[in-house]
Protein backbone atom coordinates (compact mmCIF):
# COMPACT_ATOMS: atom_id res chain seq x y z
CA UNK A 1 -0.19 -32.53 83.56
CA UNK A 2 3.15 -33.95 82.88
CA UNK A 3 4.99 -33.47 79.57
CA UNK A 4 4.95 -36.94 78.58
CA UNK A 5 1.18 -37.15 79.08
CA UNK A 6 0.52 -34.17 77.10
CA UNK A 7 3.48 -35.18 74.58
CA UNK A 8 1.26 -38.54 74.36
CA UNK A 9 -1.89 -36.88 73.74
CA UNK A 10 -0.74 -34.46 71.01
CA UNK A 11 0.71 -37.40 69.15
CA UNK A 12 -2.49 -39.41 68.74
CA UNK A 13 -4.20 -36.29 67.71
CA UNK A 14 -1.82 -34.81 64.99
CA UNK A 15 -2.72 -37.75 63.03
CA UNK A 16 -6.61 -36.40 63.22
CA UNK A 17 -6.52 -33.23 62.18
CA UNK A 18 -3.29 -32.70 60.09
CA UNK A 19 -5.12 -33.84 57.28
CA UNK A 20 -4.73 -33.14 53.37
CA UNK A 21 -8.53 -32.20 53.10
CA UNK A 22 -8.68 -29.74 55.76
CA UNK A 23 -6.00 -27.93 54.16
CA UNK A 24 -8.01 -27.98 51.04
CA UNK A 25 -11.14 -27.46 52.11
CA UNK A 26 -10.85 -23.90 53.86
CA UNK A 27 -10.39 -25.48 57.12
CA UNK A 28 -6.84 -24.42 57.37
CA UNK A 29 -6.70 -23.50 61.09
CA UNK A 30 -7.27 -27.20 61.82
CA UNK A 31 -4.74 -27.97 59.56
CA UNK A 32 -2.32 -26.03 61.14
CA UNK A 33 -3.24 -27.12 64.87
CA UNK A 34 -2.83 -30.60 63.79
CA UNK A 35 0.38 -30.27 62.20
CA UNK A 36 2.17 -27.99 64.78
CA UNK A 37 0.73 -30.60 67.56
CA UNK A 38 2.58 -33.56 65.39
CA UNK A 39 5.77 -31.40 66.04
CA UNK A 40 5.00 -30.19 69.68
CA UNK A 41 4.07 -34.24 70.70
CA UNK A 42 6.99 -35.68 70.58
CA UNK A 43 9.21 -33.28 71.01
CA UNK A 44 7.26 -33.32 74.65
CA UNK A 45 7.95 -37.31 74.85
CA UNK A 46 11.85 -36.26 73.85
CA UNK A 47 11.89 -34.09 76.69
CA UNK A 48 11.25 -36.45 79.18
CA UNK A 49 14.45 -38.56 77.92
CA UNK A 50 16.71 -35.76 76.69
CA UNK A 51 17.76 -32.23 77.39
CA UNK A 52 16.08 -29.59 75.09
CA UNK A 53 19.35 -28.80 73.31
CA UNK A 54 20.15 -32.94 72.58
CA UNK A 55 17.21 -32.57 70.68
CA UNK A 56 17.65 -29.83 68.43
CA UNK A 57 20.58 -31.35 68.00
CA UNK A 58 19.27 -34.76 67.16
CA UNK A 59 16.59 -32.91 64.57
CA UNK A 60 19.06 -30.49 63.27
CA UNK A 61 21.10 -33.49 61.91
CA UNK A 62 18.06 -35.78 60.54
CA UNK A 63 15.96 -32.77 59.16
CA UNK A 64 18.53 -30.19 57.81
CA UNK A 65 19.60 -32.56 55.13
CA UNK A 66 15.34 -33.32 53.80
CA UNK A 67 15.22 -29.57 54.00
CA UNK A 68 17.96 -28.99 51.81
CA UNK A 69 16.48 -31.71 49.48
CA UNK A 70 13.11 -29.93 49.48
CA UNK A 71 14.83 -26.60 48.45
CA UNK A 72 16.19 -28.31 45.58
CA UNK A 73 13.48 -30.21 44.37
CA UNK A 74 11.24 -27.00 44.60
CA UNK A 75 13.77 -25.43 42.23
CA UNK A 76 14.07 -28.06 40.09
CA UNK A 77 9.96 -27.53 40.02
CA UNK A 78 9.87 -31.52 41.01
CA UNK A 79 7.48 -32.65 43.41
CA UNK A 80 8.10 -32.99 47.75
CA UNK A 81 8.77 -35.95 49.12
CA UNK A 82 7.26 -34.84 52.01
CA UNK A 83 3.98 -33.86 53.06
CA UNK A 84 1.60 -33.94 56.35
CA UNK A 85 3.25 -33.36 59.55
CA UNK A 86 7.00 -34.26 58.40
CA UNK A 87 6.33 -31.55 55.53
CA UNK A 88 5.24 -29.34 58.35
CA UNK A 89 8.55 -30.42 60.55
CA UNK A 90 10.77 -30.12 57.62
CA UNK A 91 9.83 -26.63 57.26
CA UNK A 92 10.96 -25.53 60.86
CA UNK A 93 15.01 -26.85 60.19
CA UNK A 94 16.14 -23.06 59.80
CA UNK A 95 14.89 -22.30 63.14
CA UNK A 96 15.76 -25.60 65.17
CA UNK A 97 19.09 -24.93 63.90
CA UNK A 98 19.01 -21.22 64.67
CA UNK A 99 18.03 -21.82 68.27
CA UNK A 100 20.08 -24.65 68.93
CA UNK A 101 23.20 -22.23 67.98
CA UNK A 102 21.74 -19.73 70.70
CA UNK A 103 21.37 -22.14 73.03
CA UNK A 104 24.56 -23.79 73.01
CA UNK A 105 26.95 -20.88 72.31
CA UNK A 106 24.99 -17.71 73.25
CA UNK A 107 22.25 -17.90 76.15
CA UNK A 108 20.30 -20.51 77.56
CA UNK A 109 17.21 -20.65 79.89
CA UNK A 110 17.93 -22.89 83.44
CA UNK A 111 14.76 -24.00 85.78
CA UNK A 112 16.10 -23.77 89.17
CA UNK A 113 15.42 -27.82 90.55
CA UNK A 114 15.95 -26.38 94.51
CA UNK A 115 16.25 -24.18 97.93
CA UNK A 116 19.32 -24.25 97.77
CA UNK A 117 19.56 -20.80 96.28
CA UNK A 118 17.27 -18.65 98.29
CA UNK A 119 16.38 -16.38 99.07
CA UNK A 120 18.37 -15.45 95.76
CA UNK A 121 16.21 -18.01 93.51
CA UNK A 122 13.62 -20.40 94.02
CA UNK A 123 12.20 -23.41 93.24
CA UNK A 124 10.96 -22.87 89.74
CA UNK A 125 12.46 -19.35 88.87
CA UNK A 126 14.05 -19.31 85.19
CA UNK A 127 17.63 -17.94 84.98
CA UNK A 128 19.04 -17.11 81.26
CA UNK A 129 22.76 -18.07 81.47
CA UNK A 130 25.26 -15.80 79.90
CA UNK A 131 27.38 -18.84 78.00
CA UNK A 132 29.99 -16.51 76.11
CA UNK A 133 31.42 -14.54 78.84
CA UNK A 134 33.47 -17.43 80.27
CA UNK A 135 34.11 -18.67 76.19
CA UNK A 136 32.38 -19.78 73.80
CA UNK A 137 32.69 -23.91 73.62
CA UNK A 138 31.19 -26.35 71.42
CA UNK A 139 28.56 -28.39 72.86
CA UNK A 140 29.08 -32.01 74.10
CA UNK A 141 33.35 -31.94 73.33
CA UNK A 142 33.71 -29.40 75.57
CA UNK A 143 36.16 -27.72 72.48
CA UNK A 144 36.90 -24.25 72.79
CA UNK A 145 35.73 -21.97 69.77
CA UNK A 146 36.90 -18.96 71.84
CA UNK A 147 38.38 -17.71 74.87
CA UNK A 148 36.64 -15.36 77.92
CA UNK A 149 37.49 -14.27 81.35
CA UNK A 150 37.37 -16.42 84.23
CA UNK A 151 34.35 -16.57 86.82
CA UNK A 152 35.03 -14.06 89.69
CA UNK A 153 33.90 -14.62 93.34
CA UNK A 154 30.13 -13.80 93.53
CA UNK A 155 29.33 -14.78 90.39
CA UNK A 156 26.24 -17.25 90.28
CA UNK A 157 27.58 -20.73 87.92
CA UNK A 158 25.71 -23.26 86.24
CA UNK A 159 27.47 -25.85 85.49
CA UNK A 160 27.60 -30.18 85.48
CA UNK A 161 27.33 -31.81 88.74
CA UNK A 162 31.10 -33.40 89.09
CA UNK A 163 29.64 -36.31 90.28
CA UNK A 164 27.16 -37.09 87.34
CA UNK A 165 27.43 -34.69 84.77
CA UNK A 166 24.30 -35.14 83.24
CA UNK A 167 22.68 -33.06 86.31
CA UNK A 168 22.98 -29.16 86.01
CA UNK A 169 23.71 -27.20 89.36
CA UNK A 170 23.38 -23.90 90.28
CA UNK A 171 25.87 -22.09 92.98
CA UNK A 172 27.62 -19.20 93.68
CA UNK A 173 31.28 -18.52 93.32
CA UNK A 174 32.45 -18.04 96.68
CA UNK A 175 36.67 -19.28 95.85
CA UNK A 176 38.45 -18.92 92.55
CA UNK A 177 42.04 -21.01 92.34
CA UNK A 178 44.56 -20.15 94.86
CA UNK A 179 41.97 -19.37 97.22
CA UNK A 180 42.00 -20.30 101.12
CA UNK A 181 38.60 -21.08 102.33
CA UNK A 182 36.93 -22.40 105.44
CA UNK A 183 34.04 -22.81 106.60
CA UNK A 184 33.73 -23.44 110.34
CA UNK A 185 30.81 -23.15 112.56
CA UNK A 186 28.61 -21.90 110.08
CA UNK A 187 31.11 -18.87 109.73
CA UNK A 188 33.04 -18.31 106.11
CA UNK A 189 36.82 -17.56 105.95
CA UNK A 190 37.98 -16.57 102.74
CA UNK A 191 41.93 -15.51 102.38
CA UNK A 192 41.63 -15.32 106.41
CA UNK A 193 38.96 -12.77 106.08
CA UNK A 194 35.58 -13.51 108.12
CA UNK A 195 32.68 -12.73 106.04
CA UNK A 196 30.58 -10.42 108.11
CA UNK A 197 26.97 -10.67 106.99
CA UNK A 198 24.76 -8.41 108.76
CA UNK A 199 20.61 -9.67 109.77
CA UNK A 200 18.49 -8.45 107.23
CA UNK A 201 14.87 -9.84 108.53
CA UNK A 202 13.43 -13.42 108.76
CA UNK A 203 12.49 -15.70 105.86
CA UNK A 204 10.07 -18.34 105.52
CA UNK A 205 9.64 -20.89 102.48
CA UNK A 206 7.63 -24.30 102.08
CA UNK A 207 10.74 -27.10 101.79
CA UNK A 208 9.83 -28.53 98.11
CA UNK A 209 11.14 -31.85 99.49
CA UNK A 210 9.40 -31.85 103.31
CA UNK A 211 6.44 -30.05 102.47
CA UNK A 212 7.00 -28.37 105.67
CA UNK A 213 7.84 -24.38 106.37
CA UNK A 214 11.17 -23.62 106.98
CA UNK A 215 12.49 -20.35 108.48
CA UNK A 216 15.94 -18.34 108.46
CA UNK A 217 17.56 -15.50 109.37
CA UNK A 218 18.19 -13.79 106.09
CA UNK A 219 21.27 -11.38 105.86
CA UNK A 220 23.14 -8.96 103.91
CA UNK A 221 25.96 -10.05 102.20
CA UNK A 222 28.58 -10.09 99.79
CA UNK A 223 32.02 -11.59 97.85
CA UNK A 224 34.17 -9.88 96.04
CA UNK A 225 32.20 -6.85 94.55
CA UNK A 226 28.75 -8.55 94.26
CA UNK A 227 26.50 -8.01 97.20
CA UNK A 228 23.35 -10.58 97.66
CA UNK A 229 21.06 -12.03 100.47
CA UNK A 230 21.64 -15.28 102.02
CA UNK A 231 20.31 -17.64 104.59
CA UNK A 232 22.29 -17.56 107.75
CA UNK A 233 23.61 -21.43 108.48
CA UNK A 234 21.67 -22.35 111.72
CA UNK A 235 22.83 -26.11 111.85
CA UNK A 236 26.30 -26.87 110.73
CA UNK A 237 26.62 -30.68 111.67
CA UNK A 238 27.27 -32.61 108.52
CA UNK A 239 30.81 -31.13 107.28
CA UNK A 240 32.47 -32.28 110.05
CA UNK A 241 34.93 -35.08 111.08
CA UNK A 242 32.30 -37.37 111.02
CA UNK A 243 30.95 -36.54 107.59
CA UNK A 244 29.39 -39.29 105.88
CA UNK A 245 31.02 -37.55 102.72
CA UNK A 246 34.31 -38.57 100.78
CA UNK A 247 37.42 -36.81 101.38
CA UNK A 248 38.17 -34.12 99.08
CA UNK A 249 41.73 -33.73 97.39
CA UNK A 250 43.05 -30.00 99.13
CA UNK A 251 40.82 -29.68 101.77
CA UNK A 252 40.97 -31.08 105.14
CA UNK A 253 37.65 -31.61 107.70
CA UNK A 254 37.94 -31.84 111.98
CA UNK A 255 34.49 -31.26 114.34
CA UNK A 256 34.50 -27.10 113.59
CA UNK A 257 34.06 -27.65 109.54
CA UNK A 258 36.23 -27.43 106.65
CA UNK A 259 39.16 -25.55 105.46
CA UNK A 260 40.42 -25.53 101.60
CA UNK A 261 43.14 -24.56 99.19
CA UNK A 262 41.32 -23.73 95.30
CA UNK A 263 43.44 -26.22 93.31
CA UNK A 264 43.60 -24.70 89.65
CA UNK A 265 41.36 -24.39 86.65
CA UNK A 266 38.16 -25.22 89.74
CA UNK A 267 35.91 -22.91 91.91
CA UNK A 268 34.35 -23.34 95.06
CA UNK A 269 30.97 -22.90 95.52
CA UNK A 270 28.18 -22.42 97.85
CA UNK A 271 24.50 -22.15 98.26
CA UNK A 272 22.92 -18.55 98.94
CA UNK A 273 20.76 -21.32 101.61
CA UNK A 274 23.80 -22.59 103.28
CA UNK A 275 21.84 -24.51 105.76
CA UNK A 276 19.89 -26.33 102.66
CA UNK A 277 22.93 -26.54 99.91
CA UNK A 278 24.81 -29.65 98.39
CA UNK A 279 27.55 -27.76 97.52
CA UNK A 280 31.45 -27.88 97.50
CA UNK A 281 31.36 -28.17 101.05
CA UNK A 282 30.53 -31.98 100.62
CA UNK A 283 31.44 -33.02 96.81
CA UNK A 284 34.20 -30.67 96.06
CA UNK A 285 35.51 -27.92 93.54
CA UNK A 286 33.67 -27.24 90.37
CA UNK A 287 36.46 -28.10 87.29
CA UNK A 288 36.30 -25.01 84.79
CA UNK A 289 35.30 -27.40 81.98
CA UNK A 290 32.46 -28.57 83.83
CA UNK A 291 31.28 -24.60 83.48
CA UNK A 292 28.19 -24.10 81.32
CA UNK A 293 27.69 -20.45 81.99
CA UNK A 294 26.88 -17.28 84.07
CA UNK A 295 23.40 -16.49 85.59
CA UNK A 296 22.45 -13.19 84.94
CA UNK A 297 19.07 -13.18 85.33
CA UNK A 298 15.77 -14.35 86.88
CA UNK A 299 12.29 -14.84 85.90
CA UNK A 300 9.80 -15.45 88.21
CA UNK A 301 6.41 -16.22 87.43
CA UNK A 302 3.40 -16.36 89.70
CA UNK A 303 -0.07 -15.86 89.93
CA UNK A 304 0.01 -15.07 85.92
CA UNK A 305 2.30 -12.37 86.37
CA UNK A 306 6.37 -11.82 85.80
CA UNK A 307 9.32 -10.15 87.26
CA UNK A 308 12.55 -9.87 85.80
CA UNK A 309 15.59 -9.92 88.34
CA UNK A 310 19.59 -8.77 87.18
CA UNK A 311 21.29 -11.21 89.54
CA UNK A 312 23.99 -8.34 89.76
């Protein structure tokens, strides 16, 4: 069942049971179904349109002030001038506002949309992003509240597509600025050092776009001081000279791949599935204010139960 659909449904109903006389009449459970699904409802329709911190945002700003009105008129031993469900809404400011502060300057759950991190993450897998290690910005100006340390090759970033920013990615940092990388033959070159994975076993996963099963040779590998598993590149023919991709500003592409210089204040980045990755191989460098934070860990859910993964 999609969001919207059960965002719909909860908003017809609120209006059902979120009612004066069940609150009054000992039938407060009903009450208090009907008013939380008058909140949940469209906040489920909002999510369809708008990211979840947009949002709290949005009803941080429109409820915060009512809320402050309320406290005041209950002091003043005046009457609300709210009741129902936007009594019920009104209520829940403090902790809108609490979590949207956690969510834009502290951590922040990310659904992973892909393959293209396996066998590292997969489709569906939850990351909580570490958003104060690299600095703590405000949300949507992009203004610095305080400075952190930069990311450091191996680190796993989520950040804003550069090509439409309202798209978060997820990649590893495989080149940090100054950096020479290539990538030629399905073989990486960093600083003129060959990365030399080593075969770990063979890995199979249903393609969320194909439907189809798609195997690899999974390996053993590692950047910088951060060791992971990836999916060895079988098929290396898109990168090339005859790329259907732009050029990229400090890189250059022939037939074997492509080699690049990390311009400043950007990050390249790759896919743990290099054969199955949009990555800076095709679109370019990440820009550090494009950054929204560090993975640190994963939660996978399945079959009703949950693992916790440190990412490293």
């Amino acid at each position: 069942m999609s969001l919207f659909v059960m965002g719909l449904g909860f908003t017809l109903a609120a209006p059902l049971l979120c009612r004066e006389r069940y609150a009054t009449n000992g039938s407060h459970w009903i009450y208090s179904v009907g008013c939380s699904m008058g909140v949940l409802g469209p906040y489920f329709l909002a999510c369809t349109f708008l990211d979840t911190t947009s949002i709290l945002l949005c009803s941080t700003l429109l409820g915060f002030p009512v809320w402050c009105m309320e406290r005041w008129r209950t002091a003043a031993r005046k009457p609300r001038l709210t009741s129902g469900v936007i009594a019920f809404a009104v209520e829940l400011m403090p902790f809108a506002f609490a979590l949207l502060l956690i969510r834009a300057l502290v951590v922040e759950p990310f659904v992973v949309p892909s393959s293209s991190m396996r066998p590292t993450l997969a489709v569906g897998n939850v990351v909580i992003v570490d958003k104060f290690t690299y600095g703590i910005h405000v949300p949507f100006v992009d203004a610095a509240v305080s400075d952190g340390r930069t990311p450091a090759r191996g680190e796993v970033l989520v950040f804003r597509f550069p090509l439409d920013h309202t798209k978060p990615y997820i990649k590893r940092v495989i080149g940090i600025p100054g950096d020479r990388i290539a990538y030629r033959n399905g073989r990486l070159i960093v600083n003129g050092q060959e990365q030399s994975p080593t075969y770990f076993n063979t890995y199979s996963y249903v393609d969320e776009e194909t439907g189809l099963t798609t195997e690899a040779d999974e390996q053993s590998d590692s950047i910088g001081q951060i060791y992971f598993h990836s999916l060895k590149d079988a098929v290396n023919k898109e990168i090339g000279r005859g790329s259907d991709f732009p050029p990229i500003n400090g890189c250059s592409r022939d037939d074997q791949g492509i080699s690049c210089v990390v311009p400043p204040d950007a990050y390249f980045v790759l896919g743990d599935n290099r054969a199955n990755s949009l990555d800076s191989r095709y679109w370019g460098f990440v820009p550090s204010h494009l950054i929204i934070g560090r993975a640190v860990y994963s939660l996978h859910i399945a079959n009703w139960r949950s693992a916790v993964t440190k990412l490293y």
